[in-house]
PDB file of N, CA and C in Angstrom:
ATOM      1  N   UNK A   1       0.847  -1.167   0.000  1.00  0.00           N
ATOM      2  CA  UNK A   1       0.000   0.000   0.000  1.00  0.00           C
ATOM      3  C   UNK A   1       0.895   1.232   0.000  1.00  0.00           C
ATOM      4  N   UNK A   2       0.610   1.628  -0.701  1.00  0.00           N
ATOM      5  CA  UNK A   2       1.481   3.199  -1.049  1.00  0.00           C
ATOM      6  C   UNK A   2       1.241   4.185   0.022  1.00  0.00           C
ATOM      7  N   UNK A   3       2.634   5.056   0.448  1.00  0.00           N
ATOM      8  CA  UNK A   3       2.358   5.794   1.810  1.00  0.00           C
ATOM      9  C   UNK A   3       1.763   7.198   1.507  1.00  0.00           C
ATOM     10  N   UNK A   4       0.663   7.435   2.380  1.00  0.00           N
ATOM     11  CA  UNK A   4      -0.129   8.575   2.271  1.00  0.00           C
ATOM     12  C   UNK A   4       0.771  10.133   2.386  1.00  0.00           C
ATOM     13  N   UNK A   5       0.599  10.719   1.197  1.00  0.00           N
ATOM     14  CA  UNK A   5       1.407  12.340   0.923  1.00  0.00           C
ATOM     15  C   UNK A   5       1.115  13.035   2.302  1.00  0.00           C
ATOM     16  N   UNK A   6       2.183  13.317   2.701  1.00  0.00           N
ATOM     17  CA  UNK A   6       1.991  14.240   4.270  1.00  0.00           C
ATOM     18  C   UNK A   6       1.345  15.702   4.376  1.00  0.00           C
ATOM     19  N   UNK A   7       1.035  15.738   2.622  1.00  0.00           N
ATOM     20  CA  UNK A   7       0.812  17.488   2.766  1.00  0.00           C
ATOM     21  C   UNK A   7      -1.082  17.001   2.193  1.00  0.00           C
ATOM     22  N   UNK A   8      -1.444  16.036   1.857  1.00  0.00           N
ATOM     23  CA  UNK A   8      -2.844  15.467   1.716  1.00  0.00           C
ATOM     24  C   UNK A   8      -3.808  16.208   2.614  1.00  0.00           C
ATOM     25  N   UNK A   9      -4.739  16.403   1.875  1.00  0.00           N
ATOM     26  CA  UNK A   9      -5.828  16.714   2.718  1.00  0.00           C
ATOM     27  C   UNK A   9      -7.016  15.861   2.779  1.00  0.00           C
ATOM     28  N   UNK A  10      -8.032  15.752   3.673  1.00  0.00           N
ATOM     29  CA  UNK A  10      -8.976  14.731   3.816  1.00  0.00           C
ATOM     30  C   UNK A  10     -10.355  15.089   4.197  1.00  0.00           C
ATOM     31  N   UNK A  11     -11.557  15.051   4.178  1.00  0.00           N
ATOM     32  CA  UNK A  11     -12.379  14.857   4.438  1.00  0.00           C
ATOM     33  C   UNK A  11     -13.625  13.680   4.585  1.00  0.00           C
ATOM     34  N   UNK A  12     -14.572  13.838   5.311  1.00  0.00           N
ATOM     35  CA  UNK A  12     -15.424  12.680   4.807  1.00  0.00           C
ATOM     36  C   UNK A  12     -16.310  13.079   3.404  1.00  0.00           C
ATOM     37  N   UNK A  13     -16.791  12.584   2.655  1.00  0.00           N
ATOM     38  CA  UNK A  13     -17.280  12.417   1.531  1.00  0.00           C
ATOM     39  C   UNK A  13     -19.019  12.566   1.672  1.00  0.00           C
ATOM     40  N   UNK A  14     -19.034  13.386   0.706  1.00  0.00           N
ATOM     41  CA  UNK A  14     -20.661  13.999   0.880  1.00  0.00           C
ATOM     42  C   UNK A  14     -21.604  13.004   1.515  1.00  0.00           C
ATOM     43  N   UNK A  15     -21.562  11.339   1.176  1.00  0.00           N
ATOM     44  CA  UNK A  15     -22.769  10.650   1.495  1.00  0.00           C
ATOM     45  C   UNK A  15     -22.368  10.071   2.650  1.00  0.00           C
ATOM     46  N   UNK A  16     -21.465  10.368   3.562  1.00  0.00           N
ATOM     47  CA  UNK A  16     -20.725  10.048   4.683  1.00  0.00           C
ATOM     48  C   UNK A  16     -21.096  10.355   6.376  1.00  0.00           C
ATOM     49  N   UNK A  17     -21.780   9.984   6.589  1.00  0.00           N
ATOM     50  CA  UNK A  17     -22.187  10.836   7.612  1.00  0.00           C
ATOM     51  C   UNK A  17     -21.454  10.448   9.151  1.00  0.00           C
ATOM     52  N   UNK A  18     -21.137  10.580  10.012  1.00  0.00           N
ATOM     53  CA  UNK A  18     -20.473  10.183  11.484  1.00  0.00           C
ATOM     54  C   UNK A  18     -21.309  10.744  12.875  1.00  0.00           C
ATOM     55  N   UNK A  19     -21.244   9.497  13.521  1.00  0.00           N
ATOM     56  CA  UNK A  19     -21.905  10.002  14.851  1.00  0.00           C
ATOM     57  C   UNK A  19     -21.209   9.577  16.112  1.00  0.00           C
ATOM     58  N   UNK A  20     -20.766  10.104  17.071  1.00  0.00           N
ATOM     59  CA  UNK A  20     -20.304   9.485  18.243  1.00  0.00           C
ATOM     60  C   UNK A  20     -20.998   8.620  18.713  1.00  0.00           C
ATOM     61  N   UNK A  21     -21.138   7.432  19.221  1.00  0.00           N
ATOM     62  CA  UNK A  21     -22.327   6.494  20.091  1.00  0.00           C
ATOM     63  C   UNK A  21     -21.126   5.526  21.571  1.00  0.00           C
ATOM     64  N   UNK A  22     -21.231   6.434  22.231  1.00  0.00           N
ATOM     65  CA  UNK A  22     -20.454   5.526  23.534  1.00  0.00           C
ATOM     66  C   UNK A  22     -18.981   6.094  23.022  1.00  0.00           C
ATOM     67  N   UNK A  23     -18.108   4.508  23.497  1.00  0.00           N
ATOM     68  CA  UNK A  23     -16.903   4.362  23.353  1.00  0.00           C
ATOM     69  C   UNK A  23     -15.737   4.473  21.563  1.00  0.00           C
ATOM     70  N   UNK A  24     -16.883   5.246  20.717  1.00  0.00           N
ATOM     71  CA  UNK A  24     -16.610   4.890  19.201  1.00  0.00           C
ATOM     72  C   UNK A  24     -17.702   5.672  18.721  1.00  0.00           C
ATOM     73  N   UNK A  25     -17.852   5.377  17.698  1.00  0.00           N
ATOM     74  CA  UNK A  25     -18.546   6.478  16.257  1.00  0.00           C
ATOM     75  C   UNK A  25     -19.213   5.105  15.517  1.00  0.00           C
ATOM     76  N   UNK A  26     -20.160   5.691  14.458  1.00  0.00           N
ATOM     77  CA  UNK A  26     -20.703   4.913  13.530  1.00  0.00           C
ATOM     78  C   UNK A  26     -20.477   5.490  12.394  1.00  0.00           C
ATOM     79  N   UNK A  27     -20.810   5.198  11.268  1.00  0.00           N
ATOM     80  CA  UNK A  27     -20.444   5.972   9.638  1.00  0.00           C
ATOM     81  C   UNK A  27     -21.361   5.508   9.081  1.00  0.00           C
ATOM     82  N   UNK A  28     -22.148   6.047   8.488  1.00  0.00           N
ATOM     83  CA  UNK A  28     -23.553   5.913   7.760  1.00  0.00           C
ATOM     84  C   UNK A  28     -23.318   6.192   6.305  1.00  0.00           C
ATOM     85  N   UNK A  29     -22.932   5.735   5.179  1.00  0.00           N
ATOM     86  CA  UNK A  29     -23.336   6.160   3.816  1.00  0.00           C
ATOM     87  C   UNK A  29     -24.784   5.828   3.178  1.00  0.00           C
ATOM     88  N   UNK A  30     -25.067   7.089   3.039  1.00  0.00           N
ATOM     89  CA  UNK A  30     -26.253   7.269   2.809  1.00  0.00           C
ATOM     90  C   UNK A  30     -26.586   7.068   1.598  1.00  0.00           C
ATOM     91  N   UNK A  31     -25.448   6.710   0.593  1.00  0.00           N
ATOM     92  CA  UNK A  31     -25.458   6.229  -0.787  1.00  0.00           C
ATOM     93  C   UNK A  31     -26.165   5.042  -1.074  1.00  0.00           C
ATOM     94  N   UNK A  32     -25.772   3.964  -0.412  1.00  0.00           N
ATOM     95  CA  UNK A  32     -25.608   3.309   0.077  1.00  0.00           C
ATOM     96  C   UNK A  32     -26.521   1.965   1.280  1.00  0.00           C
ATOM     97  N   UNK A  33     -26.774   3.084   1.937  1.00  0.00           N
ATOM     98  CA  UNK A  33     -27.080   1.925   3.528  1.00  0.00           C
ATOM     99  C   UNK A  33     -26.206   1.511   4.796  1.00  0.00           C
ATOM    100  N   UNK A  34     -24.883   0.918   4.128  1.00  0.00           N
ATOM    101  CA  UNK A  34     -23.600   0.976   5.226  1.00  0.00           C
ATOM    102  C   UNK A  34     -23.587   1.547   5.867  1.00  0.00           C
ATOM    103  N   UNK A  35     -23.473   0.508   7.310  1.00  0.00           N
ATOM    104  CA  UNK A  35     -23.260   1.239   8.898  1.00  0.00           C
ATOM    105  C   UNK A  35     -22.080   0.886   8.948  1.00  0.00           C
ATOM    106  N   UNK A  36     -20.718   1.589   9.302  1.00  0.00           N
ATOM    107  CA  UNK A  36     -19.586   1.245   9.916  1.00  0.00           C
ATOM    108  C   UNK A  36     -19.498   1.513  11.284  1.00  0.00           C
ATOM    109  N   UNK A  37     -18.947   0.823  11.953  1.00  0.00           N
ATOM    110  CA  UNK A  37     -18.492   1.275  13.611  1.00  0.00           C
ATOM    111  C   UNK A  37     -17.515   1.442  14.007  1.00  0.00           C
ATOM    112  N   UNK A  38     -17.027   2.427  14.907  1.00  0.00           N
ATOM    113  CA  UNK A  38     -15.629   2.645  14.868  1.00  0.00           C
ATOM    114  C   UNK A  38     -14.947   2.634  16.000  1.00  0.00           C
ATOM    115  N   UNK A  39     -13.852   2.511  16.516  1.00  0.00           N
ATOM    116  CA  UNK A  39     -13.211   2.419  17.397  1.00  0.00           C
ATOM    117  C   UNK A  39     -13.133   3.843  17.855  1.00  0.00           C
ATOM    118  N   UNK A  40     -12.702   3.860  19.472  1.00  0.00           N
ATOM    119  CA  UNK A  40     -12.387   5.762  19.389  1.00  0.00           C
ATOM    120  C   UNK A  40     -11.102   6.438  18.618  1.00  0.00           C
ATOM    121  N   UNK A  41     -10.169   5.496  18.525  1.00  0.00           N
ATOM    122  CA  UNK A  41      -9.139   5.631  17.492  1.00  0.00           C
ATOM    123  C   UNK A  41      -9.716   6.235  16.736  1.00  0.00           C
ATOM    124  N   UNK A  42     -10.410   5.631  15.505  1.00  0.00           N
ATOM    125  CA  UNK A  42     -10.857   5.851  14.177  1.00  0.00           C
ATOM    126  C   UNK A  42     -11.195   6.974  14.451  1.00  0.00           C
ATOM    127  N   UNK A  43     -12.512   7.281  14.985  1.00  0.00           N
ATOM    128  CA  UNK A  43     -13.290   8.066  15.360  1.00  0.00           C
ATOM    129  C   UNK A  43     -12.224   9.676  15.575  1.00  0.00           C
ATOM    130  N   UNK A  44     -11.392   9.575  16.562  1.00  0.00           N
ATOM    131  CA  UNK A  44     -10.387  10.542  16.463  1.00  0.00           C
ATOM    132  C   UNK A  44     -10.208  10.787  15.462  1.00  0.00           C
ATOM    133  N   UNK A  45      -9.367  10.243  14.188  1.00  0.00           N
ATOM    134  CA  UNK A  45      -8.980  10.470  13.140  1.00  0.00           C
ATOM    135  C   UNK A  45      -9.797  11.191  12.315  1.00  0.00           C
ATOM    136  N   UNK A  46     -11.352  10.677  11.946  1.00  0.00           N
ATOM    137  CA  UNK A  46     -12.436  10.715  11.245  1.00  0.00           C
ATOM    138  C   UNK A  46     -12.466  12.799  11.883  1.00  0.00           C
ATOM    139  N   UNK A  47     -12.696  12.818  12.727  1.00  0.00           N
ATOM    140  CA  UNK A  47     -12.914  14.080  13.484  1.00  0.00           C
ATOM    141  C   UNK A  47     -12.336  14.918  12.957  1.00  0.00           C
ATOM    142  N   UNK A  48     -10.551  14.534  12.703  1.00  0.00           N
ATOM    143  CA  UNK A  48      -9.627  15.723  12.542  1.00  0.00           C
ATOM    144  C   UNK A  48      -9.986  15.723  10.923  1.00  0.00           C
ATOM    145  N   UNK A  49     -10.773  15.211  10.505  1.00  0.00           N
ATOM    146  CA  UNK A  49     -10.515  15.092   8.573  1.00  0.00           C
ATOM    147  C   UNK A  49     -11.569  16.438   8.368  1.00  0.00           C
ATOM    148  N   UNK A  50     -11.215  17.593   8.320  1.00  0.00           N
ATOM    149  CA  UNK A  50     -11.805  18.643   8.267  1.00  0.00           C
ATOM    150  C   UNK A  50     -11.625  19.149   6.987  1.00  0.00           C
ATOM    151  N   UNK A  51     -11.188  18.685   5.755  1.00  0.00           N
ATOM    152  CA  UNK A  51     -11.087  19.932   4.473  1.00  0.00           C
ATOM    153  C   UNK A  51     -10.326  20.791   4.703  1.00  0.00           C
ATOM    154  N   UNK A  52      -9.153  20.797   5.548  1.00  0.00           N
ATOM    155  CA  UNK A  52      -8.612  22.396   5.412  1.00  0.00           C
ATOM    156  C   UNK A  52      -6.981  21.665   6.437  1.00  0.00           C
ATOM    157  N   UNK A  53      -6.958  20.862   7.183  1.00  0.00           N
ATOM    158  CA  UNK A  53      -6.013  20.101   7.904  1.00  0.00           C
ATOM    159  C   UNK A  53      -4.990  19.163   6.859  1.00  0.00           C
ATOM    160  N   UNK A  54      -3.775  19.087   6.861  1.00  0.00           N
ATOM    161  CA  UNK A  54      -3.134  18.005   6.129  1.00  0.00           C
ATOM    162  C   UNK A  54      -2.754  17.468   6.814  1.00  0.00           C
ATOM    163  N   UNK A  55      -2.677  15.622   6.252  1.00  0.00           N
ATOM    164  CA  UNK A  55      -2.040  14.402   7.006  1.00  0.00           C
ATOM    165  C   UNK A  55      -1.174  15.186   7.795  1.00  0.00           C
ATOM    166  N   UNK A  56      -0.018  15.650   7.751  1.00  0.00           N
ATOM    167  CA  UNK A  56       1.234  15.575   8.747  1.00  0.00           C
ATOM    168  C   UNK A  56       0.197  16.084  10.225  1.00  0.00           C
ATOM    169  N   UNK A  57      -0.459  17.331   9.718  1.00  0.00           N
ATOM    170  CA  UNK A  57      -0.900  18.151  10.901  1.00  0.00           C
ATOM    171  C   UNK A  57      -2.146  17.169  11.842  1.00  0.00           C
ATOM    172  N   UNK A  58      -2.952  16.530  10.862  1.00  0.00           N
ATOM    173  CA  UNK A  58      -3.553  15.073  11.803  1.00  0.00           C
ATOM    174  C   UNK A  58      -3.335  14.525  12.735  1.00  0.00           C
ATOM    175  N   UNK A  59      -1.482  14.247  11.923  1.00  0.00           N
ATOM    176  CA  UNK A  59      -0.683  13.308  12.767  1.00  0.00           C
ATOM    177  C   UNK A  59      -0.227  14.152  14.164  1.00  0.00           C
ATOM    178  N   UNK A  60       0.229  15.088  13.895  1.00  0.00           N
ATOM    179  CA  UNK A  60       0.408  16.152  15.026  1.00  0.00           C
ATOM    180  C   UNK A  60      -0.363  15.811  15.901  1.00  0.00           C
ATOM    181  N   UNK A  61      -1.533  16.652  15.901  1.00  0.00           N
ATOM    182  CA  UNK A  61      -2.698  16.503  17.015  1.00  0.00           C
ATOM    183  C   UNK A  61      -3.557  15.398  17.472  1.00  0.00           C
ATOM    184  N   UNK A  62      -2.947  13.781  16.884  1.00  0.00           N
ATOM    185  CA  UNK A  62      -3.461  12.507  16.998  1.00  0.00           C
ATOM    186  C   UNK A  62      -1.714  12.470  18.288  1.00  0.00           C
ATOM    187  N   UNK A  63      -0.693  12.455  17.751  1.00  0.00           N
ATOM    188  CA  UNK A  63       0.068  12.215  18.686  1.00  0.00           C
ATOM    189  C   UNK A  63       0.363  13.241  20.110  1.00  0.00           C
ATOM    190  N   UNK A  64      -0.406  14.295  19.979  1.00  0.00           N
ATOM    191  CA  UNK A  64      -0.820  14.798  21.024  1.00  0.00           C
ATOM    192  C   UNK A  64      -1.688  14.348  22.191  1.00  0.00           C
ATOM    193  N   UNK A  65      -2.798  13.844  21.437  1.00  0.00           N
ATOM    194  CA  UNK A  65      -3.788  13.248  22.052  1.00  0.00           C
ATOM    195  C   UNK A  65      -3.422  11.907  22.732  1.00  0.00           C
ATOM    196  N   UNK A  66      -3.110  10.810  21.598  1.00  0.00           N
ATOM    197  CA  UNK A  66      -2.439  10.211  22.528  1.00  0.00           C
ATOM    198  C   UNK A  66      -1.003   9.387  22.971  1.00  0.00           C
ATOM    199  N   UNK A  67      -0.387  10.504  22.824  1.00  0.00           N
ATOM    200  CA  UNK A  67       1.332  10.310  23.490  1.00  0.00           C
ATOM    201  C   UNK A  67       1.929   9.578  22.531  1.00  0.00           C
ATOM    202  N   UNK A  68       1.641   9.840  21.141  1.00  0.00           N
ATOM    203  CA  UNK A  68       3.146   8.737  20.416  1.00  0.00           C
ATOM    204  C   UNK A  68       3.510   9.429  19.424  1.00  0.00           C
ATOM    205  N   UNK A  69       4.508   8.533  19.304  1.00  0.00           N
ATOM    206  CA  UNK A  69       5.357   9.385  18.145  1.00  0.00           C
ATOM    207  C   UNK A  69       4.820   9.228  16.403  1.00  0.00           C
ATOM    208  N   UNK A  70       5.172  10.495  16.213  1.00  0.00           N
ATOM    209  CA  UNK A  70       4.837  10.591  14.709  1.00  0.00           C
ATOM    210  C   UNK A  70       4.981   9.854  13.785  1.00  0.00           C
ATOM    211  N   UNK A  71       6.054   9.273  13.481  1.00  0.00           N
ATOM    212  CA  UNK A  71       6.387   7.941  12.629  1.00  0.00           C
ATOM    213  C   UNK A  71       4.920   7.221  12.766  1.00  0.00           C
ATOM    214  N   UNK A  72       5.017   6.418  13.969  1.00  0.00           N
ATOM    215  CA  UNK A  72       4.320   5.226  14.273  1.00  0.00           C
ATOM    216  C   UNK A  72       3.042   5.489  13.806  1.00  0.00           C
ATOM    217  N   UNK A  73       2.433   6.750  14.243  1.00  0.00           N
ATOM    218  CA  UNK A  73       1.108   7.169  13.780  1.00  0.00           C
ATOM    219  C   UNK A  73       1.194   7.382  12.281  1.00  0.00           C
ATOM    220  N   UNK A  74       2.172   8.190  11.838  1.00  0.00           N
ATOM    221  CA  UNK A  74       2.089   7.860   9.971  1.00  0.00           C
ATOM    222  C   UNK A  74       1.786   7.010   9.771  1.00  0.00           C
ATOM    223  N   UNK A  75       2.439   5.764  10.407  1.00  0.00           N
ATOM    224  CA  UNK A  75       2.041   4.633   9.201  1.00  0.00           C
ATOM    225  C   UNK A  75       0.893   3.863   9.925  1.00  0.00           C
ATOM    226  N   UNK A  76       0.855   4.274  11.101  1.00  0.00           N
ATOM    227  CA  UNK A  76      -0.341   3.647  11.324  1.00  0.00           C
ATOM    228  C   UNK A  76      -1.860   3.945  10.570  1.00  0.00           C
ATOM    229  N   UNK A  77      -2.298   5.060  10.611  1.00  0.00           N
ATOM    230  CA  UNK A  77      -3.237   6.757   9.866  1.00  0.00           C
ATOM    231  C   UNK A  77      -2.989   6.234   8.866  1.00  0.00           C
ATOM    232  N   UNK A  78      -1.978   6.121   8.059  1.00  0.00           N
ATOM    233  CA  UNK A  78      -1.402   6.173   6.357  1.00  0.00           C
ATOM    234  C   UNK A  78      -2.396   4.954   5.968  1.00  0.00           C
ATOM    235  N   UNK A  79      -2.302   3.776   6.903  1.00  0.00           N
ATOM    236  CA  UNK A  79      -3.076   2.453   6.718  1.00  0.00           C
ATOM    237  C   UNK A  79      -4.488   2.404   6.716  1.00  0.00           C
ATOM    238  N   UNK A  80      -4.827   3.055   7.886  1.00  0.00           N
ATOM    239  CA  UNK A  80      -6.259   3.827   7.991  1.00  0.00           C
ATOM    240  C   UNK A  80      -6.956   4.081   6.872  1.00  0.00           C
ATOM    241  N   UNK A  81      -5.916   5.213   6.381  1.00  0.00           N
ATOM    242  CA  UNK A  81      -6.750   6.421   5.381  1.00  0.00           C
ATOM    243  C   UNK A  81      -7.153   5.884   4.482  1.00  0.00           C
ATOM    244  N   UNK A  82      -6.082   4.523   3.857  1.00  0.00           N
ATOM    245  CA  UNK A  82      -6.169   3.893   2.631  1.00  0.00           C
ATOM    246  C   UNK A  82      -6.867   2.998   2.566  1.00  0.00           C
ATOM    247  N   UNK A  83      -7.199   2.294   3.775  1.00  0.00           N
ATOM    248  CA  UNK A  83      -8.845   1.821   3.736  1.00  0.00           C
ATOM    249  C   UNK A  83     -10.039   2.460   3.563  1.00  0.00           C
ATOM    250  N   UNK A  84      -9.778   3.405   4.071  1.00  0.00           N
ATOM    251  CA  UNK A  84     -11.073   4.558   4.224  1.00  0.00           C
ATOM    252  C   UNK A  84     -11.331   4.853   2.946  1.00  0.00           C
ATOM    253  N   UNK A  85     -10.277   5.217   1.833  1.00  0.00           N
ATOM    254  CA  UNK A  85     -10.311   5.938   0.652  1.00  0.00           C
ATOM    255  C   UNK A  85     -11.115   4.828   0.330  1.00  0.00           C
ATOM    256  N   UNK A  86     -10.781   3.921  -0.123  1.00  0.00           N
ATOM    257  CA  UNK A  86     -11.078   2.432  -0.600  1.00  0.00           C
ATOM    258  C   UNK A  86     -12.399   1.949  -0.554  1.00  0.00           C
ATOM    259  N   UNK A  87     -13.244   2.297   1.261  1.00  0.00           N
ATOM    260  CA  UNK A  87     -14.519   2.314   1.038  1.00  0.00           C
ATOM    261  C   UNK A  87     -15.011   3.318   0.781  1.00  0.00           C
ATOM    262  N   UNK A  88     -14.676   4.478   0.484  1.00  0.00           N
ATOM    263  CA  UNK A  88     -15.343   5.414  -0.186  1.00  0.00           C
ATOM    264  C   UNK A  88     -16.156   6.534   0.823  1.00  0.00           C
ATOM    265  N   UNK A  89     -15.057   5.716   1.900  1.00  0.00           N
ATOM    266  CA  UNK A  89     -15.627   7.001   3.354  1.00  0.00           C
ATOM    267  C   UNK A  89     -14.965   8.437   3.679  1.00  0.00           C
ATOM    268  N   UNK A  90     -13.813   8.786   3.156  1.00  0.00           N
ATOM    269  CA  UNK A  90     -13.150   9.557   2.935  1.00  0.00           C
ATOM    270  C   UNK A  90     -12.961   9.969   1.400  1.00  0.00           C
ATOM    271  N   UNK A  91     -12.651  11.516   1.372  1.00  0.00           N
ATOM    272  CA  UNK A  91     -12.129  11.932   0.116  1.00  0.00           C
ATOM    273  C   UNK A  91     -10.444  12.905  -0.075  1.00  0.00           C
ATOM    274  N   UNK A  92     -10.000  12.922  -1.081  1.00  0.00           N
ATOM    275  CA  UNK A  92      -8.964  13.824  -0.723  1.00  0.00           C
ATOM    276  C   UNK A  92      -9.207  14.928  -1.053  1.00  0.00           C
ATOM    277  N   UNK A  93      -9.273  15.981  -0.827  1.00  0.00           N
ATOM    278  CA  UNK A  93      -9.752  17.411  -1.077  1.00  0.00           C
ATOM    279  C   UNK A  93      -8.729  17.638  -2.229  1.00  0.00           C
ATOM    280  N   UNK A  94      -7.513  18.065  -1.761  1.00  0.00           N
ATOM    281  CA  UNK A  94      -6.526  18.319  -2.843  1.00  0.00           C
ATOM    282  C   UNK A  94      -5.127  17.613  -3.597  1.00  0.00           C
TER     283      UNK A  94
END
């Protein structure tokens, strides 16, 4: 899997919708039907994907949150994203 451009930007995708429920989030495409459920991990991530934030800066304020180092979260996120792209729950803005 090819590593995600650090200057990428992300959002969720028009038919995408997210809700907190407890310990995690759900993802609704409304295209669709698909319920996803998410870990609070994910859910973090999903949050920071604002249209206007790039991967590196994600990674920033994900390893803020919770205590690790940047590397690890690149490629951890990088793995993420590229699932996400894949189901069509995320988009790249630019």
């Amino acid at each position: 899997m090819p590593a995600i451009d650090s200057s990428a930007v992300f959002t969720l995708r028009d038919h995408a919708s997210m809700q907190s429920v407890g310990d995690g989030a759900v993802v609704l495409l409304t295209d669709t039907g698909q319920l996803y459920t998410c870990n609070e991990t994910t859910e973090a991530f999903l949050s920071k994907l604002d249209g206007q934030r790039t991967f590196s800066e994600v990674i920033e304020l994900l390893g803020v949150e919770f205590e690790a180092d940047s590397a690890t979260l690149s490629d951890d996120f990088g793995g993420l994203a590229s699932q996400l792209l894949d189901e069509q729950i995320i988009r790249r803005v630019n």
